[in-house]
C-alpha atoms as a PDB file:
ATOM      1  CA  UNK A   1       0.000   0.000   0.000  1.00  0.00           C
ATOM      2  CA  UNK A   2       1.187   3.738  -0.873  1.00  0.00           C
ATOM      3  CA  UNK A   3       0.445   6.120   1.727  1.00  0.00           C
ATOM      4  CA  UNK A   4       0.135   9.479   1.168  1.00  0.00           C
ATOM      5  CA  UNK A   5       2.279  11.859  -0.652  1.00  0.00           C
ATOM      6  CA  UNK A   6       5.315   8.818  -1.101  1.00  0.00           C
ATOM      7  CA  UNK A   7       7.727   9.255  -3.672  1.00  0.00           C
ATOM      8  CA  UNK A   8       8.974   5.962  -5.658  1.00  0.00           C
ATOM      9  CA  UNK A   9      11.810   6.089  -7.526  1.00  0.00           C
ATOM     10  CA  UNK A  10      12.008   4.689 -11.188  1.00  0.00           C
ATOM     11  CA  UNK A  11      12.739   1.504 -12.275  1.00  0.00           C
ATOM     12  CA  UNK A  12      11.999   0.696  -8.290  1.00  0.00           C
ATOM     13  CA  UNK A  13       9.787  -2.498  -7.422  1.00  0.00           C
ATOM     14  CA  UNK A  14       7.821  -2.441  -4.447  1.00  0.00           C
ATOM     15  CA  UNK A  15       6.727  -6.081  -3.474  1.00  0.00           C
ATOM     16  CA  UNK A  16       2.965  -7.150  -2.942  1.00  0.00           C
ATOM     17  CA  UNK A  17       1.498  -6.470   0.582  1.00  0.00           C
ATOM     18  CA  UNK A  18       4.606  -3.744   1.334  1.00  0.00           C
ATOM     19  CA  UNK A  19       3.462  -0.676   2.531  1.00  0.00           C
ATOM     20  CA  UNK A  20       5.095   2.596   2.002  1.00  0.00           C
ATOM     21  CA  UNK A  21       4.366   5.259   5.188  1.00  0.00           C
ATOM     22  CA  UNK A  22       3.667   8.867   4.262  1.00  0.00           C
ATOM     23  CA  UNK A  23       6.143  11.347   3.017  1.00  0.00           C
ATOM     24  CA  UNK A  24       8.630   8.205   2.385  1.00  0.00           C
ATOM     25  CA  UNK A  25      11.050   8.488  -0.263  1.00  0.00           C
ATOM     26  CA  UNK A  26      12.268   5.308  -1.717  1.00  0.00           C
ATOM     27  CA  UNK A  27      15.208   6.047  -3.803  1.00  0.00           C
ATOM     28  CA  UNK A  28      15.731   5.171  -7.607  1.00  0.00           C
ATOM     29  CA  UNK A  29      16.437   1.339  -8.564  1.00  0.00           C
ATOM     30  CA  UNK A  30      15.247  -0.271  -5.131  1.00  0.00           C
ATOM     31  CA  UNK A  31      14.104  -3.407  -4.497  1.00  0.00           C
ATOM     32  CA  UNK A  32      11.374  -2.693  -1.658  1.00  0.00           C
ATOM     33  CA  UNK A  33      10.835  -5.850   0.141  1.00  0.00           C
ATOM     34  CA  UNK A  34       9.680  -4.796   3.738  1.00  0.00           C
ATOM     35  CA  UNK A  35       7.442  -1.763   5.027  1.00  0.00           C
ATOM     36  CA  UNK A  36       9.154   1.626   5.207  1.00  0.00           C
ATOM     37  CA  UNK A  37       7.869   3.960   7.566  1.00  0.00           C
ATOM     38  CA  UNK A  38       6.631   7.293   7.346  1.00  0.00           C
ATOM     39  CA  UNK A  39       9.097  10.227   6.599  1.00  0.00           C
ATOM     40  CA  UNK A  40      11.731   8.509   5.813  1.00  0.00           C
ATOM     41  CA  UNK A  41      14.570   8.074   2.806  1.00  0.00           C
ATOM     42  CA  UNK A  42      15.205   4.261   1.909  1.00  0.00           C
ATOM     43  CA  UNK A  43      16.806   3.000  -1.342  1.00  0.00           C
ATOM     44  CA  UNK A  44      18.649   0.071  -2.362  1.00  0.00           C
ATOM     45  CA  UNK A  45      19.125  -3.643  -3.180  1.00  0.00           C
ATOM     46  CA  UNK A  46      17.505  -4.532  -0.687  1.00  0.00           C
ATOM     47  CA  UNK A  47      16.098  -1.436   0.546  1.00  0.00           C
ATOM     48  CA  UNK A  48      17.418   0.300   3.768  1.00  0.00           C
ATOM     49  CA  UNK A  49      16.594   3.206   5.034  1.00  0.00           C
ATOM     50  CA  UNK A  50      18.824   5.811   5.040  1.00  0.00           C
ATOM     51  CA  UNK A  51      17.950   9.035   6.638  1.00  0.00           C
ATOM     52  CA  UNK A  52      15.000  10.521   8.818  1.00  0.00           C
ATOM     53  CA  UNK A  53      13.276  13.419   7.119  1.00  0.00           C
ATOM     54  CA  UNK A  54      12.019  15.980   9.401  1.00  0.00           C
ATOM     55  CA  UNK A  55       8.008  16.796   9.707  1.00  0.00           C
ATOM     56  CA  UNK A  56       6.649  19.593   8.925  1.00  0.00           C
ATOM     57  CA  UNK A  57       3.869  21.723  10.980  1.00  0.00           C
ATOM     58  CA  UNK A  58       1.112  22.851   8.870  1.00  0.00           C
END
């Protein structure tokens, strides 16, 4: 599942049943295998995640 304003990366493949928290950016040419949380940056083969984005107040 996509949440909310997620970014996906091209030529990225998200497995079935992953989901992908809001605000999560999953970098270019992953392989997304597990859930990533919300405002994070993940990429790679598998994916990891890589840094904590901050959140922003409306």
């Amino acid at each position: 599942m996509l949440k909310k304003n997620c970014r996906i990366g091209s030529h990225s493949v998200v497995m079935p049943g992953v989901t992908v928290g809001e605000n999560a950016v999953v970098g270019a040419f992953s392989f997304v295998d597990r859930d990533i949380p919300a405002n994070v940056v993940a990429m790679g083969v598998p994916v990891k995640v890589t840094k904590k984005l901050r959140e922003l107040n409306p």
